[in-house]
N, C-alpha and C. Protein backbone atom coordinates (compact mmCIF):
# COMPACT_ATOMS: atom_id res chain seq x y z
N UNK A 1 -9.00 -87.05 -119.32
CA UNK A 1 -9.28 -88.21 -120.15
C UNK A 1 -8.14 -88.47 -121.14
N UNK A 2 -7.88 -87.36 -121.63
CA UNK A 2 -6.53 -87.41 -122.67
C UNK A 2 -5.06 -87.16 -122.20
N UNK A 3 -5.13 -86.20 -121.31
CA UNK A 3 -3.90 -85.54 -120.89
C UNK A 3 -3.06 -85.97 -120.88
N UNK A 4 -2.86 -87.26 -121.38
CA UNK A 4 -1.68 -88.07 -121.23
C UNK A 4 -0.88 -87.15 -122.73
N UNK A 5 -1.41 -86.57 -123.64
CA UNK A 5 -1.47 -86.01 -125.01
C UNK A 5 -1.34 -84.83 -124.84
N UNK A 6 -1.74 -84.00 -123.73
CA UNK A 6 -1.64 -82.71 -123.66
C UNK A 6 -0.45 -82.14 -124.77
N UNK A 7 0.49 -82.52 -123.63
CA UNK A 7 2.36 -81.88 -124.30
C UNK A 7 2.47 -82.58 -125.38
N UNK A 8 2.18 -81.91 -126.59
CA UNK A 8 2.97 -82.55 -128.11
C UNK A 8 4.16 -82.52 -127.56
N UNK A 9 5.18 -83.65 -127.92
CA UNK A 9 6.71 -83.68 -128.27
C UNK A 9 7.41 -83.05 -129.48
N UNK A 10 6.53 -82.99 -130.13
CA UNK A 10 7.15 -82.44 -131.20
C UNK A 10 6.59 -80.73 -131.21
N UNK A 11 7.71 -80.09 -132.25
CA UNK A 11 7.48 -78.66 -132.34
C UNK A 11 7.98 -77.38 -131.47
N UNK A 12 8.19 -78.16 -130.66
CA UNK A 12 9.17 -77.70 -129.47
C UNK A 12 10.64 -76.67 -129.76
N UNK A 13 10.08 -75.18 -130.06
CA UNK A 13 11.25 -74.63 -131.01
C UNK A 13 11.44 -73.04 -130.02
N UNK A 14 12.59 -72.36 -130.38
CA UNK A 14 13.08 -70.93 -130.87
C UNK A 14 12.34 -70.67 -131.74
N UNK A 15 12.21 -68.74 -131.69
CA UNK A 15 11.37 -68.34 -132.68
C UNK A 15 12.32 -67.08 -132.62
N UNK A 16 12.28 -67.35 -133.79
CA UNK A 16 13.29 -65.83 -134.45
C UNK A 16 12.65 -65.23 -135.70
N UNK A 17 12.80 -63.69 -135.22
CA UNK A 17 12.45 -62.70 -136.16
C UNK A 17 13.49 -61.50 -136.20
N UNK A 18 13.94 -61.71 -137.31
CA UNK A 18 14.95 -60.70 -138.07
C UNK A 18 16.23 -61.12 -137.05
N UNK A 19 16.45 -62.12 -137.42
CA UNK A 19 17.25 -62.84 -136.63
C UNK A 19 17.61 -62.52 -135.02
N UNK A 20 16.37 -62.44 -134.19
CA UNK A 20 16.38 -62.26 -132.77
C UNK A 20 15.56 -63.41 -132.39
N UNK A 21 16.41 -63.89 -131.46
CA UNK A 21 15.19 -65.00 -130.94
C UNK A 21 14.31 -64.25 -130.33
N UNK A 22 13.04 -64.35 -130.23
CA UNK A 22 11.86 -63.43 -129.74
C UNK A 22 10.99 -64.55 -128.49
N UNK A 23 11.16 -65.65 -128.33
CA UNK A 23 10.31 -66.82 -127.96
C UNK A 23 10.39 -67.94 -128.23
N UNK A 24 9.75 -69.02 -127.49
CA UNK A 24 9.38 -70.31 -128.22
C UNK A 24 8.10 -70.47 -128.44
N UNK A 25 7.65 -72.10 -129.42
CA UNK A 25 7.09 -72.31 -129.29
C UNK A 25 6.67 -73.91 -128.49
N UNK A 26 5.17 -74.17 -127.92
CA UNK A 26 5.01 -75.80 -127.27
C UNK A 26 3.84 -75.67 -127.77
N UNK A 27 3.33 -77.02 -128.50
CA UNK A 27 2.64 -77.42 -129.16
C UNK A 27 1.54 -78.27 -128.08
N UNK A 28 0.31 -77.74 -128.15
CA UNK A 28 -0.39 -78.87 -127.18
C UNK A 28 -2.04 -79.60 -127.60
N UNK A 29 -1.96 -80.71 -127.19
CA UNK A 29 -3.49 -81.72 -127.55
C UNK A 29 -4.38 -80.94 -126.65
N UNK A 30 -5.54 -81.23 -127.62
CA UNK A 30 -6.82 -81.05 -126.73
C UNK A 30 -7.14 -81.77 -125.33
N UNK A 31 -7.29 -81.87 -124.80
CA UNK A 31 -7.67 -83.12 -123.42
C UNK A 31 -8.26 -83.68 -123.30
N UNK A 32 -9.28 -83.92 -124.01
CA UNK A 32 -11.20 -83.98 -124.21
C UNK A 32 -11.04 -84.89 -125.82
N UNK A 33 -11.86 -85.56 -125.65
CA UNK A 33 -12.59 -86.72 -127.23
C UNK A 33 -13.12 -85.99 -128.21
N UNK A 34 -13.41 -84.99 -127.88
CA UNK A 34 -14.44 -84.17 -129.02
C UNK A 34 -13.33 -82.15 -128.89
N UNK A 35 -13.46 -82.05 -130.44
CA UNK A 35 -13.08 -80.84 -130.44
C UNK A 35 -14.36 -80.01 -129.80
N UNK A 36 -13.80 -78.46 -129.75
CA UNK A 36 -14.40 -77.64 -129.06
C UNK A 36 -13.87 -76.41 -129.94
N UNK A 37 -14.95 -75.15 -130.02
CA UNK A 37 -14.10 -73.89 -130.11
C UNK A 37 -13.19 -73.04 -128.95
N UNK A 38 -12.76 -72.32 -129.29
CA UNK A 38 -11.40 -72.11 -128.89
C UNK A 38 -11.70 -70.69 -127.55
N UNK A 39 -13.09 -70.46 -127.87
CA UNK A 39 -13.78 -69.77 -126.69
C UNK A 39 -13.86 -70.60 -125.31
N UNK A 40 -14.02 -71.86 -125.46
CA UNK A 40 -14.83 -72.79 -124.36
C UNK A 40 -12.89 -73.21 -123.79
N UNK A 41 -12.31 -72.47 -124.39
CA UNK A 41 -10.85 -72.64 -123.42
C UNK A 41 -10.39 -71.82 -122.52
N UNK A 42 -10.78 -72.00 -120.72
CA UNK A 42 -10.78 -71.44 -119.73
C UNK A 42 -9.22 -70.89 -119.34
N UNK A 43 -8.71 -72.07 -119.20
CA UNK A 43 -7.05 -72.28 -118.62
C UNK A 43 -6.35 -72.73 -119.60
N UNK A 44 -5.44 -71.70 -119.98
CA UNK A 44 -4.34 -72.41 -120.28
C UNK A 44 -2.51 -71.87 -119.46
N UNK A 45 -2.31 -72.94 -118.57
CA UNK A 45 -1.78 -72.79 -117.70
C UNK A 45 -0.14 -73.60 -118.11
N UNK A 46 0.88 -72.35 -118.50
CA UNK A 46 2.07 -72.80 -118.77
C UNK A 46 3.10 -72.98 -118.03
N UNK A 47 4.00 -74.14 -117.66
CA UNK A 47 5.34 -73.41 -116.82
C UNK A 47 6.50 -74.76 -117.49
N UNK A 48 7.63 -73.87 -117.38
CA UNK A 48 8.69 -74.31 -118.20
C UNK A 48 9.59 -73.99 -117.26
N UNK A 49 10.64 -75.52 -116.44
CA UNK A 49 11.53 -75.20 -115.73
C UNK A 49 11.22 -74.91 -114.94
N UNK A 50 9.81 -74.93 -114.45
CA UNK A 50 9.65 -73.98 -112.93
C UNK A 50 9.25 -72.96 -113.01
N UNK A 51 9.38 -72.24 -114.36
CA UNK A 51 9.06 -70.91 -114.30
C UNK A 51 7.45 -70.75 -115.17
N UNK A 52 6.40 -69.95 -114.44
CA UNK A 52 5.24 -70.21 -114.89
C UNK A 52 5.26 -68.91 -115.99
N UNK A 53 4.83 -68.89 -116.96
CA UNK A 53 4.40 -67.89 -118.69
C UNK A 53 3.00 -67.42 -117.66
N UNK A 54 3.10 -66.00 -117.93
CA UNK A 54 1.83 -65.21 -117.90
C UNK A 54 1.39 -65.28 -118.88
N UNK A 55 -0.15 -65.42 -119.25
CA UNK A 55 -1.18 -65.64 -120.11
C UNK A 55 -1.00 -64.59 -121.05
N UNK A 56 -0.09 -62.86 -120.19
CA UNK A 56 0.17 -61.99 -121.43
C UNK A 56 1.01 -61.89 -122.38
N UNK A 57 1.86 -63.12 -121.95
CA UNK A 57 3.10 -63.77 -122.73
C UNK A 57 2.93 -64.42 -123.40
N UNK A 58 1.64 -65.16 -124.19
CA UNK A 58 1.09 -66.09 -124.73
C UNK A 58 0.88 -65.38 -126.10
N UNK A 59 0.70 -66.43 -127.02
CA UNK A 59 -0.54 -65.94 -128.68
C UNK A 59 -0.41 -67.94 -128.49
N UNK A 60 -1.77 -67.66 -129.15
CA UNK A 60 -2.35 -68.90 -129.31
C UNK A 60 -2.45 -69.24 -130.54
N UNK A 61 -2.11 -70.47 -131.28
CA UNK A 61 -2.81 -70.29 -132.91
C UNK A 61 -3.21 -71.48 -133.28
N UNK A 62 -4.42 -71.56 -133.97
CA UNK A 62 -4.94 -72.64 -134.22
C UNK A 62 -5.59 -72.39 -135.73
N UNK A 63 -5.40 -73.27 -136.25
CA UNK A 63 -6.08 -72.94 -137.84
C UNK A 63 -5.26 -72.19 -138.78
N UNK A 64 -3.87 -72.05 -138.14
CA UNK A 64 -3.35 -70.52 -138.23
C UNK A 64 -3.85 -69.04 -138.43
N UNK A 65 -4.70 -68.85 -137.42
CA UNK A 65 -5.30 -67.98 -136.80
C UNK A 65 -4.55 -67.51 -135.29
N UNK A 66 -4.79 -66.61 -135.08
CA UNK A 66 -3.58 -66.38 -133.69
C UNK A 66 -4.56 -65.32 -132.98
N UNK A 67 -4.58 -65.74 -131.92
CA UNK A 67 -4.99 -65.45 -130.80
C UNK A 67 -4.16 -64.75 -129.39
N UNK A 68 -4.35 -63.92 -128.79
CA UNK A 68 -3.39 -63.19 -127.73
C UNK A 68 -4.44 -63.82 -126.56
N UNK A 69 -4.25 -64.38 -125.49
CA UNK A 69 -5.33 -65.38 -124.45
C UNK A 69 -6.66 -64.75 -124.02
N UNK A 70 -6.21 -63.41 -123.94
CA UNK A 70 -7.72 -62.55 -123.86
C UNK A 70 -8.92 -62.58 -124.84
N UNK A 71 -8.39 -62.67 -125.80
CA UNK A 71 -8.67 -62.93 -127.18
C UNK A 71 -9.72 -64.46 -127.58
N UNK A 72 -9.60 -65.35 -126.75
CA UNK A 72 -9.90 -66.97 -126.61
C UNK A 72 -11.25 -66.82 -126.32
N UNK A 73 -12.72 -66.28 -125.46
CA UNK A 73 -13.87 -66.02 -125.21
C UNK A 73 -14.28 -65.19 -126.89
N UNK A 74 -13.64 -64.71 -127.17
CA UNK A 74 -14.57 -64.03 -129.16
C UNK A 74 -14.49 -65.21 -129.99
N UNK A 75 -13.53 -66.16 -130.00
CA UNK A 75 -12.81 -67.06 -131.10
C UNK A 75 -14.07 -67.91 -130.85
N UNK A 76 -15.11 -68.04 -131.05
CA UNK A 76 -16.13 -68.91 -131.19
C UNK A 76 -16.12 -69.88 -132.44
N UNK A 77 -15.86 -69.15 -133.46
CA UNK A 77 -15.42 -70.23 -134.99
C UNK A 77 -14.44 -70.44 -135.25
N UNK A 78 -13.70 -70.69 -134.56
CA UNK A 78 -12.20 -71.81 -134.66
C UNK A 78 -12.51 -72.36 -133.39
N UNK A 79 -12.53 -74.04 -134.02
CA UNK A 79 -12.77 -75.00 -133.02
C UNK A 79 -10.80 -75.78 -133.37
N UNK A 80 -11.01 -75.94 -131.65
CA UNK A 80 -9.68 -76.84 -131.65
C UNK A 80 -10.02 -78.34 -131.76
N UNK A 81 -9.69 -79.10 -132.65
CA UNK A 81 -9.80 -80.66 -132.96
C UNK A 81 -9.31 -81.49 -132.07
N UNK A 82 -9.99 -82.58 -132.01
CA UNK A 82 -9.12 -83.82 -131.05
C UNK A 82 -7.72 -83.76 -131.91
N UNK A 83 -7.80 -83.99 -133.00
CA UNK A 83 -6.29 -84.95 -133.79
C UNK A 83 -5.41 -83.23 -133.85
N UNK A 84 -5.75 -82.28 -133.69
CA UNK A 84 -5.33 -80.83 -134.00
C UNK A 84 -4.10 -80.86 -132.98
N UNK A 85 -3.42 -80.07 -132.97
CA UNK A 85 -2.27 -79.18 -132.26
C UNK A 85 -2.92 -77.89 -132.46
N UNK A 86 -2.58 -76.88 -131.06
CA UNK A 86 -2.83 -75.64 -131.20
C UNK A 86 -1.32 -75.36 -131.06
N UNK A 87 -0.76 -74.76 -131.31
CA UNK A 87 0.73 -73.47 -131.16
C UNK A 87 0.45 -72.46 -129.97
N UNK A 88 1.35 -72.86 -129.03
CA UNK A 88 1.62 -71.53 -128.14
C UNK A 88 2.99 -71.02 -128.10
N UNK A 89 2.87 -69.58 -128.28
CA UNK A 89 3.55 -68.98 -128.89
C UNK A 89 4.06 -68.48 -127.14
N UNK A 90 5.44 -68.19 -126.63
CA UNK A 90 5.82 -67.82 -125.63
C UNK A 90 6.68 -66.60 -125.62
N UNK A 91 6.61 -65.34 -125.18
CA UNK A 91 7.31 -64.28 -125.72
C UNK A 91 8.06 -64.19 -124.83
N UNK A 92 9.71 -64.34 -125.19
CA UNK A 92 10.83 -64.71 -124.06
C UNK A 92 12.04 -63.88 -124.74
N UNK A 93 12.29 -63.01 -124.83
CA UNK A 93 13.93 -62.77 -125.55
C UNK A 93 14.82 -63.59 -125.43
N UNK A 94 15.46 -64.10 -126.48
CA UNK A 94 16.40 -64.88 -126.16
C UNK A 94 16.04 -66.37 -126.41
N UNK A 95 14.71 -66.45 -125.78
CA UNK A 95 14.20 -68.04 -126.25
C UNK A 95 14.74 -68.93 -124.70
N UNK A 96 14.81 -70.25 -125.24
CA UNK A 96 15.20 -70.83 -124.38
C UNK A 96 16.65 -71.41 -124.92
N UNK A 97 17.24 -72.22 -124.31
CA UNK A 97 18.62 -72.71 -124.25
C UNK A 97 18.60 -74.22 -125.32
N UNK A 98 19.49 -74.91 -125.32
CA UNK A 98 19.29 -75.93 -126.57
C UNK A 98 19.36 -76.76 -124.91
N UNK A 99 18.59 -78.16 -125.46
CA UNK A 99 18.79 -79.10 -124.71
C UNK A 99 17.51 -79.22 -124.20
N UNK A 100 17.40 -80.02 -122.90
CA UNK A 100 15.97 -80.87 -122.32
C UNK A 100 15.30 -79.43 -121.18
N UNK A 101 14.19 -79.32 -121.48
CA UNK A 101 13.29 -78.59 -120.45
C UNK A 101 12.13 -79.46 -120.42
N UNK A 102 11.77 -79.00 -118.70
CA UNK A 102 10.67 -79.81 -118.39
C UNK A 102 9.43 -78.49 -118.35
N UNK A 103 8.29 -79.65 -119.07
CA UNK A 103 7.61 -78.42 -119.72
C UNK A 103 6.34 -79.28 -119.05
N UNK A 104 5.50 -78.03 -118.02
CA UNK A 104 4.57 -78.90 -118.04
C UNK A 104 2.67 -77.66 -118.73
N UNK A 105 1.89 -78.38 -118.52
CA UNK A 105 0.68 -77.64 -119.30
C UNK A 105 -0.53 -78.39 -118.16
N UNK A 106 -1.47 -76.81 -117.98
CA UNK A 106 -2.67 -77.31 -117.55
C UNK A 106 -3.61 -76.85 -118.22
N UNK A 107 -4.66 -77.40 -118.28
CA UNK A 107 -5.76 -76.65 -119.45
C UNK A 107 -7.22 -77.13 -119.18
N UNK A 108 -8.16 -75.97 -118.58
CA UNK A 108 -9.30 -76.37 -118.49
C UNK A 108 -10.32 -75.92 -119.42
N UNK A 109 -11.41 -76.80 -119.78
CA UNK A 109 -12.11 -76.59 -121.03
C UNK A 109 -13.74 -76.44 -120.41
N UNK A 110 -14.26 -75.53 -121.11
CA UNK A 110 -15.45 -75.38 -120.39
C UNK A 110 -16.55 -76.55 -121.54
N UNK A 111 -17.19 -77.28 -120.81
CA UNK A 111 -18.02 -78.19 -122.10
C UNK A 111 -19.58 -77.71 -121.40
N UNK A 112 -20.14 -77.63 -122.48
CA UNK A 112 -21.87 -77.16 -122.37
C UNK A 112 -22.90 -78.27 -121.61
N UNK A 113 -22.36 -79.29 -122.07
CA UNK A 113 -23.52 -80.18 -121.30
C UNK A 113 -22.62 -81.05 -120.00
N UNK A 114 -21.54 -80.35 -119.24
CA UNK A 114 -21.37 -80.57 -118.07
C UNK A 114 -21.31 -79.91 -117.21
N UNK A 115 -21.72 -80.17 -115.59
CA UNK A 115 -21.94 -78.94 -114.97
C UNK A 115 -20.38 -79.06 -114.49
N UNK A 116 -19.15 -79.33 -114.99
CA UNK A 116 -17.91 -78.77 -114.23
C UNK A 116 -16.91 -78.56 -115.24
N UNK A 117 -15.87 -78.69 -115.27
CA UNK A 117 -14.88 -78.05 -116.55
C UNK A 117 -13.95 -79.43 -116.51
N UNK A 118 -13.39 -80.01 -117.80
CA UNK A 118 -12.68 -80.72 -118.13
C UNK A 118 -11.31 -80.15 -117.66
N UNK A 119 -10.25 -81.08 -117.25
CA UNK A 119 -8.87 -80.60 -117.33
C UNK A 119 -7.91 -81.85 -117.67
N UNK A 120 -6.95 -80.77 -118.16
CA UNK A 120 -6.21 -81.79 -119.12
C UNK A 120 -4.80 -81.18 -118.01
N UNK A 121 -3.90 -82.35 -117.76
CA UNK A 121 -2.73 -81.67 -116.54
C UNK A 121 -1.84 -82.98 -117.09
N UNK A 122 -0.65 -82.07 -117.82
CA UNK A 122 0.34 -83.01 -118.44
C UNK A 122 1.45 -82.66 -118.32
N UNK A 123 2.87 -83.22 -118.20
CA UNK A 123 4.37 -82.87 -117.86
C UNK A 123 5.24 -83.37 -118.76
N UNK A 124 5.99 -82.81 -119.66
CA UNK A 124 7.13 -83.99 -120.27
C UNK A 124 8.56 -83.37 -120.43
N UNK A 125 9.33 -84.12 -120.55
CA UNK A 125 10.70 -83.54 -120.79
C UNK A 125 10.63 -83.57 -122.31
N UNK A 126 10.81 -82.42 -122.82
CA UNK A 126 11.20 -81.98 -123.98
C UNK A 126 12.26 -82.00 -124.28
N UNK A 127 13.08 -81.84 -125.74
CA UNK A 127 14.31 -81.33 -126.19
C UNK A 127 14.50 -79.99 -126.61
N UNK A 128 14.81 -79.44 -127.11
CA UNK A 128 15.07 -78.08 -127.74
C UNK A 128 16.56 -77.81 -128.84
N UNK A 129 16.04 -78.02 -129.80
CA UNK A 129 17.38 -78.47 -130.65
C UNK A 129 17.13 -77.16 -131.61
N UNK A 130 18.94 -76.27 -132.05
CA UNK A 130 19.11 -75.52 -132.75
C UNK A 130 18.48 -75.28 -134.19
């Protein structure tokens, strides 16, 4: 319904600690009209360049609260908002390179009063600036 929103454009970064790049981050919309907690999030399905992120490569954060994907079924009281961004955190040494990656996101949401799962399936070319 939304997925056109999935991939925020913005936020799209390197993450450095003690001056090592450690990861990036990609910022993504809910898919769905109505927020949800952050339990009722089945899939979240990353690939950058072709190359798909294992879910153990992930932290999730919302509320700034952070989440590791296993972690997403306890998180019952942090709901992700329609207007919200969640942060996914990607653990990469090195990070990625400056310039355009194609980043795409799938994400299925489990909702209570339907008998099948929402999905949100979005692609965009990003930038990645120093």
């Amino acid at each position: 319904m939304f997925e056109q929103y999935l991939v925020n454009p913005n936020g799209f970064r390197n993450v450095k600690e003690d001056d090592q790049v450690i990861g990036y981050e990609v910022q993504l919309r809910i898919p769905y009209y109505r927020g949800l907690p952050m339990s009722c999030v089945e899939v979240i399905d990353l690939t950058v360049d072709g190359e798909e992120v294992a879910n153990e490569d992930m932290a999730i954060t919302v509320k700034g609260e952070t989440f590791t994907f296993a972690e997403l079924p306890t998180a019952i009281n942090h709901r992700w908002e329609m207007i919200e961004t969640i942060t996914v955190f990607v653990k990469k040494p090195g990070g990625l390179a400056e310039g355009e990656h194609k980043v795409h996101a799938f994400v299925s949401l489990r909702i209570s009063y339907l008998p099948f799962n929402n999905v949100g399936d979005d692609e965009k070319v990003l930038v990645l600036e120093a």
